[in-house]
PDB file of N, CA and C in Angstrom:
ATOM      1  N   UNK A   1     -15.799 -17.357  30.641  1.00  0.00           N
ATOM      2  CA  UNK A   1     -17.167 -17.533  30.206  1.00  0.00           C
ATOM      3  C   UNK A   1     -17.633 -16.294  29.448  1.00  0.00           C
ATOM      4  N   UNK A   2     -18.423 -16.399  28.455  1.00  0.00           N
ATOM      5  CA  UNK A   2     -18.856 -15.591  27.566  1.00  0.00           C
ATOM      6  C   UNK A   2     -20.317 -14.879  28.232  1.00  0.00           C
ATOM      7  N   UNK A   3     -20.422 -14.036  27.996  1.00  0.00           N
ATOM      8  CA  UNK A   3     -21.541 -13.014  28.436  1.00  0.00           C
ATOM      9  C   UNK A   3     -22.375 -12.650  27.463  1.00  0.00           C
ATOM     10  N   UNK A   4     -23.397 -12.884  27.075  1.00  0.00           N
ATOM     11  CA  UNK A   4     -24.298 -12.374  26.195  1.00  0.00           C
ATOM     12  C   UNK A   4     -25.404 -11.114  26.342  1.00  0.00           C
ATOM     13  N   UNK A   5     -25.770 -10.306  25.765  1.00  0.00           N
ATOM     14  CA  UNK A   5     -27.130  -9.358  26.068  1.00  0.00           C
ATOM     15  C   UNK A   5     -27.790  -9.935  24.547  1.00  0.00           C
ATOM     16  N   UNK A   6     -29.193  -9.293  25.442  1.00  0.00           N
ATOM     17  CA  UNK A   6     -30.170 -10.161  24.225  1.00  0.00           C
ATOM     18  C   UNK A   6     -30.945  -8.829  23.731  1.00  0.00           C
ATOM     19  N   UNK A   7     -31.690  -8.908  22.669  1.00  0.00           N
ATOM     20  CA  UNK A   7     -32.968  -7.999  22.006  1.00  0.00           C
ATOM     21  C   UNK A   7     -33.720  -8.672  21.218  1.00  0.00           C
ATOM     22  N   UNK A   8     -34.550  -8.676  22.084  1.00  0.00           N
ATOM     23  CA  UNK A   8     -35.940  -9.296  21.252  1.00  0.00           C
ATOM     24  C   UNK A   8     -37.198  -8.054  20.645  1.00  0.00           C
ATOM     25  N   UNK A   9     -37.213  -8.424  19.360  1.00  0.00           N
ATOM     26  CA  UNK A   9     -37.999  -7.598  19.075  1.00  0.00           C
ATOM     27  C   UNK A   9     -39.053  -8.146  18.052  1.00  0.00           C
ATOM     28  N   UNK A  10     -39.998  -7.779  17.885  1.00  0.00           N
ATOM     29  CA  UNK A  10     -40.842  -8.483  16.764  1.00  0.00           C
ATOM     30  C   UNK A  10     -41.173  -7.479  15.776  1.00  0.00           C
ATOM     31  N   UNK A  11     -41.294  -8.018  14.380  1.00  0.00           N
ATOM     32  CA  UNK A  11     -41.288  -7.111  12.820  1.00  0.00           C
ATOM     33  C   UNK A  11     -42.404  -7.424  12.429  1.00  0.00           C
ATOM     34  N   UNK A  12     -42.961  -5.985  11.877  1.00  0.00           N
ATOM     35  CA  UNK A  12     -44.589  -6.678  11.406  1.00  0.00           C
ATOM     36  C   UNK A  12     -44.215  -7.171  10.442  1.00  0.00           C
ATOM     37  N   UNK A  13     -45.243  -7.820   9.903  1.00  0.00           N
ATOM     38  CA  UNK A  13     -45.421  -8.938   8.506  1.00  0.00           C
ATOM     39  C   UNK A  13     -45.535  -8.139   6.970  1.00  0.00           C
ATOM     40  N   UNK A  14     -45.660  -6.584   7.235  1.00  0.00           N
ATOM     41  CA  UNK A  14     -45.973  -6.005   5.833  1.00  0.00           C
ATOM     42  C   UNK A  14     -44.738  -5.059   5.662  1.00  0.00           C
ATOM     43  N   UNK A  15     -43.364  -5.581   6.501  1.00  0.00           N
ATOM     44  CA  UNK A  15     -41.866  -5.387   5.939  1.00  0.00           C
ATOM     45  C   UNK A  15     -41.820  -6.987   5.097  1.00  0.00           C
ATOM     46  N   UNK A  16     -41.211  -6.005   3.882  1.00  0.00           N
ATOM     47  CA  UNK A  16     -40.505  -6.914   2.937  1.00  0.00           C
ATOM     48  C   UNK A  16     -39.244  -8.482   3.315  1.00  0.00           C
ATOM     49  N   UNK A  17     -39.087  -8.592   2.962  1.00  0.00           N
ATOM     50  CA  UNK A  17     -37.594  -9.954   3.508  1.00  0.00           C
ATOM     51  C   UNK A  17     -37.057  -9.076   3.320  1.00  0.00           C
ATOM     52  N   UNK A  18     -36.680  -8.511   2.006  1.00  0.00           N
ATOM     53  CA  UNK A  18     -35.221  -7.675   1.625  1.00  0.00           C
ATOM     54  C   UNK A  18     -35.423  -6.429   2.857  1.00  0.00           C
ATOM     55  N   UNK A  19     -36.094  -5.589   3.048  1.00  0.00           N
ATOM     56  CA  UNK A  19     -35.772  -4.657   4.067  1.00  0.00           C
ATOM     57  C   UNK A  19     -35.297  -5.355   5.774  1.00  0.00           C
ATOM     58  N   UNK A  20     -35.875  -6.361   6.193  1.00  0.00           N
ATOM     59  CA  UNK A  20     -35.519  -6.933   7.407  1.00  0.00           C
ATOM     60  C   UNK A  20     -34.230  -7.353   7.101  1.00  0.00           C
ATOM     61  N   UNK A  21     -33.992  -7.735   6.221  1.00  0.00           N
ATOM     62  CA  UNK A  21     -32.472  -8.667   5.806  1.00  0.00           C
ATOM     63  C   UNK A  21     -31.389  -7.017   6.154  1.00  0.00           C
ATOM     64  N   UNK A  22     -31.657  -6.172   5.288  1.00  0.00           N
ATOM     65  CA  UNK A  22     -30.902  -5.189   5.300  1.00  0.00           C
ATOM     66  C   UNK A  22     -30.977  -4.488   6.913  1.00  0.00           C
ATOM     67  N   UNK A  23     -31.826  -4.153   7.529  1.00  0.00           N
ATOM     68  CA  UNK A  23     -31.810  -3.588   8.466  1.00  0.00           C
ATOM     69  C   UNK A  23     -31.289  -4.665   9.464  1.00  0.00           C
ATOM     70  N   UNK A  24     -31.253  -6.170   9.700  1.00  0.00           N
ATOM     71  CA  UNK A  24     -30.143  -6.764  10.535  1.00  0.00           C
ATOM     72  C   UNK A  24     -28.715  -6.687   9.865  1.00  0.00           C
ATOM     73  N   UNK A  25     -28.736  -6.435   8.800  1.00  0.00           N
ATOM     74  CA  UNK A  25     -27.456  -6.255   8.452  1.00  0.00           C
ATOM     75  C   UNK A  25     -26.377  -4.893   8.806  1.00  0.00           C
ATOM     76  N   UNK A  26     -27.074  -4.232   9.192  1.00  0.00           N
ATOM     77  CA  UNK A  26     -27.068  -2.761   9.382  1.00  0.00           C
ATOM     78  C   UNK A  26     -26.628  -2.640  11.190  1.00  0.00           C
ATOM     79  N   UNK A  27     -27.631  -3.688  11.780  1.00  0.00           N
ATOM     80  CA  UNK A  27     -27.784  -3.742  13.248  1.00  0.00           C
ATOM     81  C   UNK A  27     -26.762  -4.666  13.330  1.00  0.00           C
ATOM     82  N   UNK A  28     -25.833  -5.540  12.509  1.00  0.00           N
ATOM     83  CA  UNK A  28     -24.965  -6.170  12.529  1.00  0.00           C
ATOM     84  C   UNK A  28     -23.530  -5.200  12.848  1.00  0.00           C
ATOM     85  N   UNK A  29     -23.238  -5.007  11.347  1.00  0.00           N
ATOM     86  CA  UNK A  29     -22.412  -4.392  10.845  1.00  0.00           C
ATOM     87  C   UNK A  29     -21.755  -3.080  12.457  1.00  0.00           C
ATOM     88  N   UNK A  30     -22.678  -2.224  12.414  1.00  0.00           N
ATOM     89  CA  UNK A  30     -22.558  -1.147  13.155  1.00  0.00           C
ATOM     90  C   UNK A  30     -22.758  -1.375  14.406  1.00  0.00           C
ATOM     91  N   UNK A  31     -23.613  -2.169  14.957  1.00  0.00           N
ATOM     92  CA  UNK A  31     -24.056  -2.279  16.533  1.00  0.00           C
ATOM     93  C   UNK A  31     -23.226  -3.549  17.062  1.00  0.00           C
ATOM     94  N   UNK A  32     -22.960  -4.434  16.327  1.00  0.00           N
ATOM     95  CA  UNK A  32     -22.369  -5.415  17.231  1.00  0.00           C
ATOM     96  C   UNK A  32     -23.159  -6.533  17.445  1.00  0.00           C
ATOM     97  N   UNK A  33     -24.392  -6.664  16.990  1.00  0.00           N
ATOM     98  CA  UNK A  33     -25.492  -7.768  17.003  1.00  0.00           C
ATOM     99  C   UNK A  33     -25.129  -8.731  16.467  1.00  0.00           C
ATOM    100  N   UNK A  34     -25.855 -10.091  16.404  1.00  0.00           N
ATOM    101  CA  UNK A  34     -25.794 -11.406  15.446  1.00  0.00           C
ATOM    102  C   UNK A  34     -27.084 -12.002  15.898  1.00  0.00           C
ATOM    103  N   UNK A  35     -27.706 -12.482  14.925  1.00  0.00           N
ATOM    104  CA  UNK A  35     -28.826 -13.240  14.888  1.00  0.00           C
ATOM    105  C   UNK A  35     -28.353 -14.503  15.726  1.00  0.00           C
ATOM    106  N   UNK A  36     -29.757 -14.107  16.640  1.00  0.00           N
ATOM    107  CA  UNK A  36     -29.289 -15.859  17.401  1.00  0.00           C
ATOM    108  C   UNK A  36     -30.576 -16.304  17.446  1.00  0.00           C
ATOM    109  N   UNK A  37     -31.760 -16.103  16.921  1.00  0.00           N
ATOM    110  CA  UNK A  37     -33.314 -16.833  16.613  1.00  0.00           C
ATOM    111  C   UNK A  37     -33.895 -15.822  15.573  1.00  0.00           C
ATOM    112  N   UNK A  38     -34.613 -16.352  14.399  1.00  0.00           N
ATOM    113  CA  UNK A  38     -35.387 -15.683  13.559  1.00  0.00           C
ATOM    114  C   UNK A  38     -36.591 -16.494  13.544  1.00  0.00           C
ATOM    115  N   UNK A  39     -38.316 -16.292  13.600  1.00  0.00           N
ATOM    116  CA  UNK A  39     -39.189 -17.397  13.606  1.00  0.00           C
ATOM    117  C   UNK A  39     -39.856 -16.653  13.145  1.00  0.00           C
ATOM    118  N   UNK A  40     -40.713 -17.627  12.280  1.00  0.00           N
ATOM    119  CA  UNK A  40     -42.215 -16.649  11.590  1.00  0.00           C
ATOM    120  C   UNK A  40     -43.189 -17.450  11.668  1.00  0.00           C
ATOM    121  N   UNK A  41     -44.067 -16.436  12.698  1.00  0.00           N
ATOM    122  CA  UNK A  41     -45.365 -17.537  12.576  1.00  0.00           C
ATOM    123  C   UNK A  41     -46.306 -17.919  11.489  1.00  0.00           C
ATOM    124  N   UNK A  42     -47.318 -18.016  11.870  1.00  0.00           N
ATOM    125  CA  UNK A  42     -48.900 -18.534  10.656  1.00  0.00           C
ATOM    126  C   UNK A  42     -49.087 -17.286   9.685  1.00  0.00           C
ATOM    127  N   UNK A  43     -49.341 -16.327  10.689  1.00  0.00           N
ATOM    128  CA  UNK A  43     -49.465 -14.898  10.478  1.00  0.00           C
ATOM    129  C   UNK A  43     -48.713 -14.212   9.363  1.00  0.00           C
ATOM    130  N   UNK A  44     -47.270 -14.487   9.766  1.00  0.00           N
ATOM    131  CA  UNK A  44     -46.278 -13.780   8.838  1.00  0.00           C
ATOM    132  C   UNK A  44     -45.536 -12.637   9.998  1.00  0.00           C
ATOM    133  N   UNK A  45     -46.029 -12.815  11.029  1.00  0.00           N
ATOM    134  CA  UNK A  45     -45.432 -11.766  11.758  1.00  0.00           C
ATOM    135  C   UNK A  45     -43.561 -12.447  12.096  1.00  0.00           C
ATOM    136  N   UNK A  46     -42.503 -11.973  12.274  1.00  0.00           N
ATOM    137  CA  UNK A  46     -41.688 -12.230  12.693  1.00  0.00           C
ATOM    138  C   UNK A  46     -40.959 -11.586  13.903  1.00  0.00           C
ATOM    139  N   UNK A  47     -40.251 -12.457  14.828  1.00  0.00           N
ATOM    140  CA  UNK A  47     -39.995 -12.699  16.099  1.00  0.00           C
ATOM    141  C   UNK A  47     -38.325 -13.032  15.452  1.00  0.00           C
ATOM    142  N   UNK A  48     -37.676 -11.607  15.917  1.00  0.00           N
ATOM    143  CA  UNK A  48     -36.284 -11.779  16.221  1.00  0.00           C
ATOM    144  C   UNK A  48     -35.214 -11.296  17.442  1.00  0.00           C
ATOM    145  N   UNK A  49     -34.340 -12.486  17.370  1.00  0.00           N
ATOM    146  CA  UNK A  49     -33.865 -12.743  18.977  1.00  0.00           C
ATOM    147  C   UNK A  49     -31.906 -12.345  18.560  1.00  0.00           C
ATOM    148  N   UNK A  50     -31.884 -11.010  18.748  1.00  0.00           N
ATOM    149  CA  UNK A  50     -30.284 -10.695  18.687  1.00  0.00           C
ATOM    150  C   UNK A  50     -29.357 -10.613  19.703  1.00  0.00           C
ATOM    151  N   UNK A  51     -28.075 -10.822  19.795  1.00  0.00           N
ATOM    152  CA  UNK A  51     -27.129 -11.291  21.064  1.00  0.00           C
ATOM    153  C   UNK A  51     -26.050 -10.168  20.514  1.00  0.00           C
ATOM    154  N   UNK A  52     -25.478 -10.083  21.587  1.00  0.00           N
ATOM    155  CA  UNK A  52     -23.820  -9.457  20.956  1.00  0.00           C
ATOM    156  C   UNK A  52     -23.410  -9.553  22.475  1.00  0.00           C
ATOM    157  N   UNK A  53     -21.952 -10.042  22.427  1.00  0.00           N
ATOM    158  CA  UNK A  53     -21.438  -9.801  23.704  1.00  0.00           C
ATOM    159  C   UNK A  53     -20.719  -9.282  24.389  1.00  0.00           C
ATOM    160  N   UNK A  54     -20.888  -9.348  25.615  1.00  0.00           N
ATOM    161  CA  UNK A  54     -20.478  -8.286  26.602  1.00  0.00           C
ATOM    162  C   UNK A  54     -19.336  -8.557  26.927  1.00  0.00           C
ATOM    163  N   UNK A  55     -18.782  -7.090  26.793  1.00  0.00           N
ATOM    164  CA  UNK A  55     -17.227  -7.086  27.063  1.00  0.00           C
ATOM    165  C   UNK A  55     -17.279  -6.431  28.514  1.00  0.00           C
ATOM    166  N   UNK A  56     -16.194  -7.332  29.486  1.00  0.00           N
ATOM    167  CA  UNK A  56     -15.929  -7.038  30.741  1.00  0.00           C
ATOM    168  C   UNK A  56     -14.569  -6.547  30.905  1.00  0.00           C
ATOM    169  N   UNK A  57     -14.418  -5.354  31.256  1.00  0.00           N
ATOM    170  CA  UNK A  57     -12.728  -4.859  31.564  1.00  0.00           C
ATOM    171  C   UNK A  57     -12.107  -5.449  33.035  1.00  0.00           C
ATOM    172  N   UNK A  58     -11.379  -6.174  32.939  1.00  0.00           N
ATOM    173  CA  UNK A  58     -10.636  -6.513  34.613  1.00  0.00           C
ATOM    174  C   UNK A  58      -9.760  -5.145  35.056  1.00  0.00           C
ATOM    175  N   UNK A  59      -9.477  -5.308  35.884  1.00  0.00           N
ATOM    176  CA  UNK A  59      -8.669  -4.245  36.696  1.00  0.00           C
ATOM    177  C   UNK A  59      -7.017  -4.973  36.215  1.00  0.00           C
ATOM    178  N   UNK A  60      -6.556  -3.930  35.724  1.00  0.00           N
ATOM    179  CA  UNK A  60      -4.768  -4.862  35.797  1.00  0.00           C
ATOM    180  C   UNK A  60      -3.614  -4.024  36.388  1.00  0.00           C
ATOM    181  N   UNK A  61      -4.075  -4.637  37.501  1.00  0.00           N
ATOM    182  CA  UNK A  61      -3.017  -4.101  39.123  1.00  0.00           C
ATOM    183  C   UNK A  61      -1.512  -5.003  39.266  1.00  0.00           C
TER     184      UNK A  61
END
């Protein structure tokens, strides 16, 4: 079974697309993240939900 950790974070509305695009790309690339929810409300505010998963070491006796 797969293990996930989550980060939710929300982006104000007066970042550009192109800078959010780049900075998950960044939180991709280097951290290990993947978009697993992007939503934008009425507002313009956006609500993003990143996963990357957890690696478990077994003991090998």
């Amino acid at each position: 079974m797969i293990d996930y950790e989550f980060w939710d974070l929300s982006i104000d509305r007066t970042k550009s697309s192109k800078a959010v695009c780049q900075w998950l790309t960044q939180a991709a690339e280097f951290h290990g993240w993947e978009l697993d929810r992007l939503r934008k409300d009425r507002s313009g505010q956006r609500t993003v939900r990143l996963r990357r998963k957890i690696i478990r070491m077994r003991a090998t006796i």
